[in-house]
Each structure stands twice: as structure tokens, then as C-alpha cells.
N, C-alpha and C. Protein backbone atom coordinates (compact mmCIF):
# COMPACT_ATOMS: atom_id res chain seq x y z
N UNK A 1 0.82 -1.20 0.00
CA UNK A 1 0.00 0.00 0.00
C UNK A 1 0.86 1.26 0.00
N UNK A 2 2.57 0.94 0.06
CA UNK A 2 3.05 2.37 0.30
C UNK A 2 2.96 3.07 -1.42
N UNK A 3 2.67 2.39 -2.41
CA UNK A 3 2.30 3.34 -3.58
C UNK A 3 1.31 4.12 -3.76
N UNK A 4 0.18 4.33 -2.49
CA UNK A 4 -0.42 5.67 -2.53
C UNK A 4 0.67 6.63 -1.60
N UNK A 5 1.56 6.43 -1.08
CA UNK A 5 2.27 7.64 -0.40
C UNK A 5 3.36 8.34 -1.92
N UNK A 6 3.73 7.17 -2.36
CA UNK A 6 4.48 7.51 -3.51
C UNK A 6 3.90 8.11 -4.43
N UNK A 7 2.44 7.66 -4.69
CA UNK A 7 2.24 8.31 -6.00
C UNK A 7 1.21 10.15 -5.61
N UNK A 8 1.51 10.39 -3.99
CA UNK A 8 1.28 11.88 -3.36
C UNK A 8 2.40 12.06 -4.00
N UNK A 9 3.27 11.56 -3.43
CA UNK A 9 4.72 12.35 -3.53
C UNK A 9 5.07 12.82 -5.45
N UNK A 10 4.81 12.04 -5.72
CA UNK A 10 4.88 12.18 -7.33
C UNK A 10 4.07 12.86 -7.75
N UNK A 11 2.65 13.31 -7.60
CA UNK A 11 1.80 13.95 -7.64
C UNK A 11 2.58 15.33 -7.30
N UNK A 12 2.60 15.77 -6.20
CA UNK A 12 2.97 16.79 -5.85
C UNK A 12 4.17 17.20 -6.75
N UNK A 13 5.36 16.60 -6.93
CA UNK A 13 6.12 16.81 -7.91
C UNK A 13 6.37 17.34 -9.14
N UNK A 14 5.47 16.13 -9.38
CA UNK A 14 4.99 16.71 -10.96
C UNK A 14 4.21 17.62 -10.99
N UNK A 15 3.00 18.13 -10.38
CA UNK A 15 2.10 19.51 -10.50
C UNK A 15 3.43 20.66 -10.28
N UNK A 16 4.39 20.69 -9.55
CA UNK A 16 5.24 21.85 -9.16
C UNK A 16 6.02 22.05 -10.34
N UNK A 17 6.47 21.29 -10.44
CA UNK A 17 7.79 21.29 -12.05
C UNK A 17 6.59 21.95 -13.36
N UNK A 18 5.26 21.08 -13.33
CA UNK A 18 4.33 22.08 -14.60
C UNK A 18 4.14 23.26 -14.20
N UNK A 19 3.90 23.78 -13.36
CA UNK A 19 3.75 24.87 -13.09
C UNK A 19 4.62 25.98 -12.92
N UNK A 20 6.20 25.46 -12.78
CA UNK A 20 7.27 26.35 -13.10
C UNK A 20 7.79 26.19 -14.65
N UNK A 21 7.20 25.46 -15.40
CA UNK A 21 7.09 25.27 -16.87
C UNK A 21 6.13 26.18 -17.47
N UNK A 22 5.12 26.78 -16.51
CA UNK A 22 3.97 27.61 -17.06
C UNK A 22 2.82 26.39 -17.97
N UNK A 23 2.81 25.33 -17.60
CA UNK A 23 2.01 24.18 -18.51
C UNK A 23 0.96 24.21 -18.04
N UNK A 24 -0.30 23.96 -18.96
CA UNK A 24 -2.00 24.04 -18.91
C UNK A 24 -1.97 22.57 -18.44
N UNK A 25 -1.19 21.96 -19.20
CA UNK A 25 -1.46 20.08 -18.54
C UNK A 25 -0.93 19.21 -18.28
N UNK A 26 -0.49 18.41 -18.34
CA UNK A 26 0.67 17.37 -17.73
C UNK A 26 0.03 15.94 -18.75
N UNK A 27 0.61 15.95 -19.54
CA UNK A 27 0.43 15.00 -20.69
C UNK A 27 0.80 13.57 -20.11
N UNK A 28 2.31 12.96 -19.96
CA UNK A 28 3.03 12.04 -19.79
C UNK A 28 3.98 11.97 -18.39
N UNK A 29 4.19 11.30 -17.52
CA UNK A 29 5.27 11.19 -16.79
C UNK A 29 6.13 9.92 -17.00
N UNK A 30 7.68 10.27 -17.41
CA UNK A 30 8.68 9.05 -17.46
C UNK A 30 9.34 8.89 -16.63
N UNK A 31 8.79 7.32 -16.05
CA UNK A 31 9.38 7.29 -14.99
C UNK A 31 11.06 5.55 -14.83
N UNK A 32 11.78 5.80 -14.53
CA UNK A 32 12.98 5.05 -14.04
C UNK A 32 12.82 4.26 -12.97
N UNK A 33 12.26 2.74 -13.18
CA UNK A 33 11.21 2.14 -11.66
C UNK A 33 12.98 1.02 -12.18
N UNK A 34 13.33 1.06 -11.21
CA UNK A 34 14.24 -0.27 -10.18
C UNK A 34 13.80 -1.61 -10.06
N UNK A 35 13.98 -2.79 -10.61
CA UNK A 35 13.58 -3.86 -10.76
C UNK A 35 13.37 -3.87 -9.17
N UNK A 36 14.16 -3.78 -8.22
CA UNK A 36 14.22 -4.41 -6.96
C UNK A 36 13.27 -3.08 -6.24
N UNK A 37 12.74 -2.14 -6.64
CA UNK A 37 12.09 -1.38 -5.95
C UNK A 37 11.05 -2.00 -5.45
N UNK A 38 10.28 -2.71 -5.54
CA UNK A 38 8.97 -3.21 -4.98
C UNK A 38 7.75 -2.11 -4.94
N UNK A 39 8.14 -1.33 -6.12
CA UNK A 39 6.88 -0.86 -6.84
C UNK A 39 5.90 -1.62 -7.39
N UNK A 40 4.72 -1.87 -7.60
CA UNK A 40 3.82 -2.22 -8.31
C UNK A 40 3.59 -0.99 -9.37
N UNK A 41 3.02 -0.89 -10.11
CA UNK A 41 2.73 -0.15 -11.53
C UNK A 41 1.66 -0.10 -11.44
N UNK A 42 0.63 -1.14 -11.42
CA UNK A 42 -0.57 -0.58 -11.62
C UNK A 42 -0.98 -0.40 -10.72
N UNK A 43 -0.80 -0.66 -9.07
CA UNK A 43 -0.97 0.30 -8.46
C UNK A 43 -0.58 1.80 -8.32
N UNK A 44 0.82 2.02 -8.79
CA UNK A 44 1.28 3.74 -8.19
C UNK A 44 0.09 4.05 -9.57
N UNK A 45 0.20 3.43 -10.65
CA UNK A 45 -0.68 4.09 -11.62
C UNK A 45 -2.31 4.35 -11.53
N UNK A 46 -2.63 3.06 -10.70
CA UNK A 46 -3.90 3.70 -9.87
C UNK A 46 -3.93 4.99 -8.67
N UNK A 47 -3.32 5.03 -7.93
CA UNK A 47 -3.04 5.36 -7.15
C UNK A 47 -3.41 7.12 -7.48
N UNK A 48 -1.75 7.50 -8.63
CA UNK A 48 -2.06 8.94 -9.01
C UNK A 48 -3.21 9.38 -10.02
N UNK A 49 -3.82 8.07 -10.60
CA UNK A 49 -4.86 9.11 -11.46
C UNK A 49 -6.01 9.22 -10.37
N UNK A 50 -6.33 8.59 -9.13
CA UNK A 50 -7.01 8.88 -8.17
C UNK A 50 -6.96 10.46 -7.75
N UNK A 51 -5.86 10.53 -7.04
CA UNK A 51 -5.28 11.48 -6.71
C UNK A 51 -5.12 12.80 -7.61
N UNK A 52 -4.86 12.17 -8.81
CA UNK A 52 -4.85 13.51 -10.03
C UNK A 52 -6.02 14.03 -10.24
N UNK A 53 -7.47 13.00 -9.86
CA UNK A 53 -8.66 13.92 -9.99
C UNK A 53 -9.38 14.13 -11.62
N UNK A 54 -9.92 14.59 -11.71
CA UNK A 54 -10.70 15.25 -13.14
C UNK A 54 -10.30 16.81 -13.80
N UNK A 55 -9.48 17.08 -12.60
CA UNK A 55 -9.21 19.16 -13.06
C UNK A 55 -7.89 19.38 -12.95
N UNK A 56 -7.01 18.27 -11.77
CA UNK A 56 -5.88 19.16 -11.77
C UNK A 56 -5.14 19.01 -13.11
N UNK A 57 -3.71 19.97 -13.01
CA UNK A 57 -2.92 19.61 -13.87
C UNK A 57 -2.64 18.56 -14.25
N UNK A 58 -2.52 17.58 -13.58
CA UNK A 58 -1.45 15.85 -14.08
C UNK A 58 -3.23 14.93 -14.29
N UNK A 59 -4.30 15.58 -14.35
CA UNK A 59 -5.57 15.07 -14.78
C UNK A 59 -5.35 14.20 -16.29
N UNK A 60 -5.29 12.80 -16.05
CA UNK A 60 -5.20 12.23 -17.49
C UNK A 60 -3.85 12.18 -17.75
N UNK A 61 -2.87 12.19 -17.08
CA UNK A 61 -1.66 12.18 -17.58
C UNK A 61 -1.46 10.44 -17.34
N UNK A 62 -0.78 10.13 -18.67
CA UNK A 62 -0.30 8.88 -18.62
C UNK A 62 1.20 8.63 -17.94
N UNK A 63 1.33 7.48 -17.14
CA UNK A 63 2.60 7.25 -16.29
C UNK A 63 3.13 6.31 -17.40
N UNK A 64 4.29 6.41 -17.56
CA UNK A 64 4.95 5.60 -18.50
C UNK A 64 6.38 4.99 -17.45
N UNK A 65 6.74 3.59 -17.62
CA UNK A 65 7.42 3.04 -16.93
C UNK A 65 8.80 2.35 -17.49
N UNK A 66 10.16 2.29 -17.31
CA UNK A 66 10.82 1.64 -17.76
C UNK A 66 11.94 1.09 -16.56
N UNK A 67 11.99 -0.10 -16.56
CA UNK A 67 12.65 -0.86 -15.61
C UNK A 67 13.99 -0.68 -15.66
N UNK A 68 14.88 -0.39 -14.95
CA UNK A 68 16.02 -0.65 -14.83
C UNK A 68 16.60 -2.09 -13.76
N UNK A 69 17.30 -2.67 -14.19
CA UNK A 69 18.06 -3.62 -13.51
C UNK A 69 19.14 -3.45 -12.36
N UNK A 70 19.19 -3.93 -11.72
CA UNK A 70 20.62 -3.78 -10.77
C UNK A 70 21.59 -3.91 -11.81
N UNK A 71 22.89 -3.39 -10.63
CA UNK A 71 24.25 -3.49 -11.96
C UNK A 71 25.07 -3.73 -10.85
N UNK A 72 25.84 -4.54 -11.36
CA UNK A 72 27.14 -4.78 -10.91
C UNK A 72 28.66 -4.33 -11.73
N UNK A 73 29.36 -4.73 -10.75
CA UNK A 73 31.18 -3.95 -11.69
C UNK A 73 31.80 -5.23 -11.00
N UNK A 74 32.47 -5.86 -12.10
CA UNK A 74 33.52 -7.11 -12.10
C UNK A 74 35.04 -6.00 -12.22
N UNK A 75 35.73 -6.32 -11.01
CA UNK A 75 37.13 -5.80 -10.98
C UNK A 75 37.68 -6.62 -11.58
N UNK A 76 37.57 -7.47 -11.97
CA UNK A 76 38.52 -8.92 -12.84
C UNK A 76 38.66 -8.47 -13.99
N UNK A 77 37.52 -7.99 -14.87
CA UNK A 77 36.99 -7.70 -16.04
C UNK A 77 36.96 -6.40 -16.35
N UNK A 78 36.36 -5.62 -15.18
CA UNK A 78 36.60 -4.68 -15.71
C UNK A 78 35.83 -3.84 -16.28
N UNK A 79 34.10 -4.66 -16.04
CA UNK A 79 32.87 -4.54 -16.79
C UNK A 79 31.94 -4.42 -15.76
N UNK A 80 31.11 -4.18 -15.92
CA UNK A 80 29.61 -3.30 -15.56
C UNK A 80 28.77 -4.47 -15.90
N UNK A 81 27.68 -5.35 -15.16
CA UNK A 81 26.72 -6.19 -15.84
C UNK A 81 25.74 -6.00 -15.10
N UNK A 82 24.56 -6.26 -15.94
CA UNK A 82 23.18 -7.00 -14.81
C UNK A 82 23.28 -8.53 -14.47
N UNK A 83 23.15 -8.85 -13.57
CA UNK A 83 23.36 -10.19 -12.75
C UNK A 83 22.05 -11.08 -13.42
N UNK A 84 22.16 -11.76 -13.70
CA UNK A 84 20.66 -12.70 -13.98
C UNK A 84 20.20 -13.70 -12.95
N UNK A 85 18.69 -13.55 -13.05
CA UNK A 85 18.05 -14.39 -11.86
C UNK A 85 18.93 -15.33 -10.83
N UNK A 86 19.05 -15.01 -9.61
CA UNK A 86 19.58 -15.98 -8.76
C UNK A 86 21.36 -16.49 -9.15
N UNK A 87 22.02 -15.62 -10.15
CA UNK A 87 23.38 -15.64 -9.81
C UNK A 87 23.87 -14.32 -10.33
N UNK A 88 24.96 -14.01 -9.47
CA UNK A 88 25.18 -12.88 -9.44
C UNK A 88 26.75 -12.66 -9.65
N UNK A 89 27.00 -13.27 -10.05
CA UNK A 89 28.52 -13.97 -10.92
C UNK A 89 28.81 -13.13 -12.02
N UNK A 90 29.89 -12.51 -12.58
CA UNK A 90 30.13 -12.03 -13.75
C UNK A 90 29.97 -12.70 -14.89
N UNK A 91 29.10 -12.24 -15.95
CA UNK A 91 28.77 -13.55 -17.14
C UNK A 91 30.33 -13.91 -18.07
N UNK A 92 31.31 -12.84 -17.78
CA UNK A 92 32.70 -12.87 -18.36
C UNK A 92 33.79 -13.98 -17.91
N UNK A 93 34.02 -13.93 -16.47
CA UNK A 93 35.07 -14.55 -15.93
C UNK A 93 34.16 -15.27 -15.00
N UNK A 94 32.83 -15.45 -14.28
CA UNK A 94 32.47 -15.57 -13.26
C UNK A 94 33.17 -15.59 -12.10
N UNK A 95 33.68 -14.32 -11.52
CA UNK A 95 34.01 -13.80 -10.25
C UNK A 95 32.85 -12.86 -9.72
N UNK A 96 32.43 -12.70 -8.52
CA UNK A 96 31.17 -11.59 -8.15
C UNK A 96 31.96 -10.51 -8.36
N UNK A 97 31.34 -9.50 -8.70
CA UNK A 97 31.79 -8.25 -8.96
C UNK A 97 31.24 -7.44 -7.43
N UNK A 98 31.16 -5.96 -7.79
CA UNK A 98 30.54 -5.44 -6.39
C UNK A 98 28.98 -4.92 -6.92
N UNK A 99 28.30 -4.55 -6.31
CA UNK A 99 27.45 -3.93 -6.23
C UNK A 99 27.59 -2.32 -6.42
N UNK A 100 26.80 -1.73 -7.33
CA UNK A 100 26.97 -0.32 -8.00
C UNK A 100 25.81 -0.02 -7.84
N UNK A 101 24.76 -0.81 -8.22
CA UNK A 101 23.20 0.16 -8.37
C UNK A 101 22.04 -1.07 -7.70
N UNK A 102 21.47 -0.96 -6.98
CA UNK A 102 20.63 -2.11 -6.22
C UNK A 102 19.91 -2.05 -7.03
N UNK A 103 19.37 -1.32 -8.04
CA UNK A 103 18.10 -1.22 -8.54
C UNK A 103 15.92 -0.67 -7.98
N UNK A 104 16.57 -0.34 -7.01
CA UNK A 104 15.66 -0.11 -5.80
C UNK A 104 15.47 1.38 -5.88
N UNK A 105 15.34 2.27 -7.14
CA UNK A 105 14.80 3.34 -7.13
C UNK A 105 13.51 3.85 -7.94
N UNK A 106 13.20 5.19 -7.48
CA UNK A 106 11.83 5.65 -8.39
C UNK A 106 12.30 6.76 -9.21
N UNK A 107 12.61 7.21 -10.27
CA UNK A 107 13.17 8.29 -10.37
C UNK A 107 12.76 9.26 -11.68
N UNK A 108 12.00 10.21 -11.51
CA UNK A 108 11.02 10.90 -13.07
C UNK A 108 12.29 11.62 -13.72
N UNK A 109 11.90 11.30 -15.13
CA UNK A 109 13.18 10.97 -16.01
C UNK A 109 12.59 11.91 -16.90
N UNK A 110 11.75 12.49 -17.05
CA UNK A 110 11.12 13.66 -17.86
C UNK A 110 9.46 13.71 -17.82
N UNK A 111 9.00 15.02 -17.79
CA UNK A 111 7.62 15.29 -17.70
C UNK A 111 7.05 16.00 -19.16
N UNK A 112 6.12 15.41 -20.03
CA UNK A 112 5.54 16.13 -21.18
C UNK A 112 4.63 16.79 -20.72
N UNK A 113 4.07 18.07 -20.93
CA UNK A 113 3.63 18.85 -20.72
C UNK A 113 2.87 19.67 -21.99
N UNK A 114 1.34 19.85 -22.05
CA UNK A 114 0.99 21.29 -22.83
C UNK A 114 0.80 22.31 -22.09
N UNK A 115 1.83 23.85 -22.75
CA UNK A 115 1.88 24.91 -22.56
C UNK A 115 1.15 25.60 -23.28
């Protein structure tokens, strides 16, 4: 249930950024969801068109989603990978690399807007 706190928080967000854009509407939000975030989608996406209402700005705005993966960095190699299901081994040399990005974020990656 914490994707109605998230999708306030995003709400609020996004109405502030259109409105220092001078925008009549809030068309699209792109958003950067973290495989390991434990977002649901169609909930935060329920969530804000609730919240967005029939009048405000982000009224009808479509949430658009693209997953990012965790990443890892192999010092052996020398390389940057996503780990695949349940091993987390470099697909190059298989040595574990370290951890760089958990994948556990929410992050709006651009807002379309009519002005």
C-alpha cells in the first residue's frame, strides 16, 4: 500500500515542475522504476490518477514506466553487468563483482507537458 504515499509524492512533484514550466497540462510522466524497488505499476498508476482527480494539472496524464536492472562492476573484467536471476557472478570470468546500483529506485526521467 506504500504506492499511494508515492504516488502523493509524485503527484505533488509533478504539478510543481508544470507549473514552473507555465504548462495548462501534464500529458506524460517518465518514470525510471528499479527492478528491486517493490513498486507495483498498476498500483502507483492507480493510485495517481485517483489522486490527479478530473481538473488538476497531471488530470489524465499517462505514467509511463521503464525498468532498470541492478548493476554490478567485475574488478577482474573490468565490466559493468546485470546479474541474472539468482546468480550474481560475472557472465565474463564468473568472479562476483561489487554492487553499483541495487536497482531499488523511483526516479522521473522527464515530464511532457501542454503549454
Amino acid at each position: 500500500m506504500h504506492e499511494l504515499a508515492v504516488a502523493a509524492q509524485l503527484l505533488q512533484l509533478v504539478e510543481a515542475e508544470a507549473r514552473k514550466a507555465g504548462a495548462r497540462r501534464v500529458l506524460a510522466v517518465h518514470l525510471a522504476l528499479g527492478e528491486n524497488s517493490h513498486i507495483n505499476e498498476g498500483a502507483l498508476r492507480f493510485h495517481f490518477e485517483r489522486l490527479a482527480g478530473w481538473e488538476g494539472l497531471a488530470s489524465g496524464a499517462e505514467l509511463r514506466f521503464r525498468r532498470e536492472p541492478m548493476r554490478f562492476r567485475c574488478h577482474e573484467c573490468d565490466a559493468d553487468y546485470a546479474p541474472s536471476v539468482g546468480d550474481w557472478r560475472c557472465p565474463g570470468c564468473g568472479r562476483l563483482g561489487k554492487l553499483v546500483d541495487a536497482g531499488d529506485e523511483l526516479r522521473v526521467e522527464d515530464i511532457e507537458v501542454e503549454v
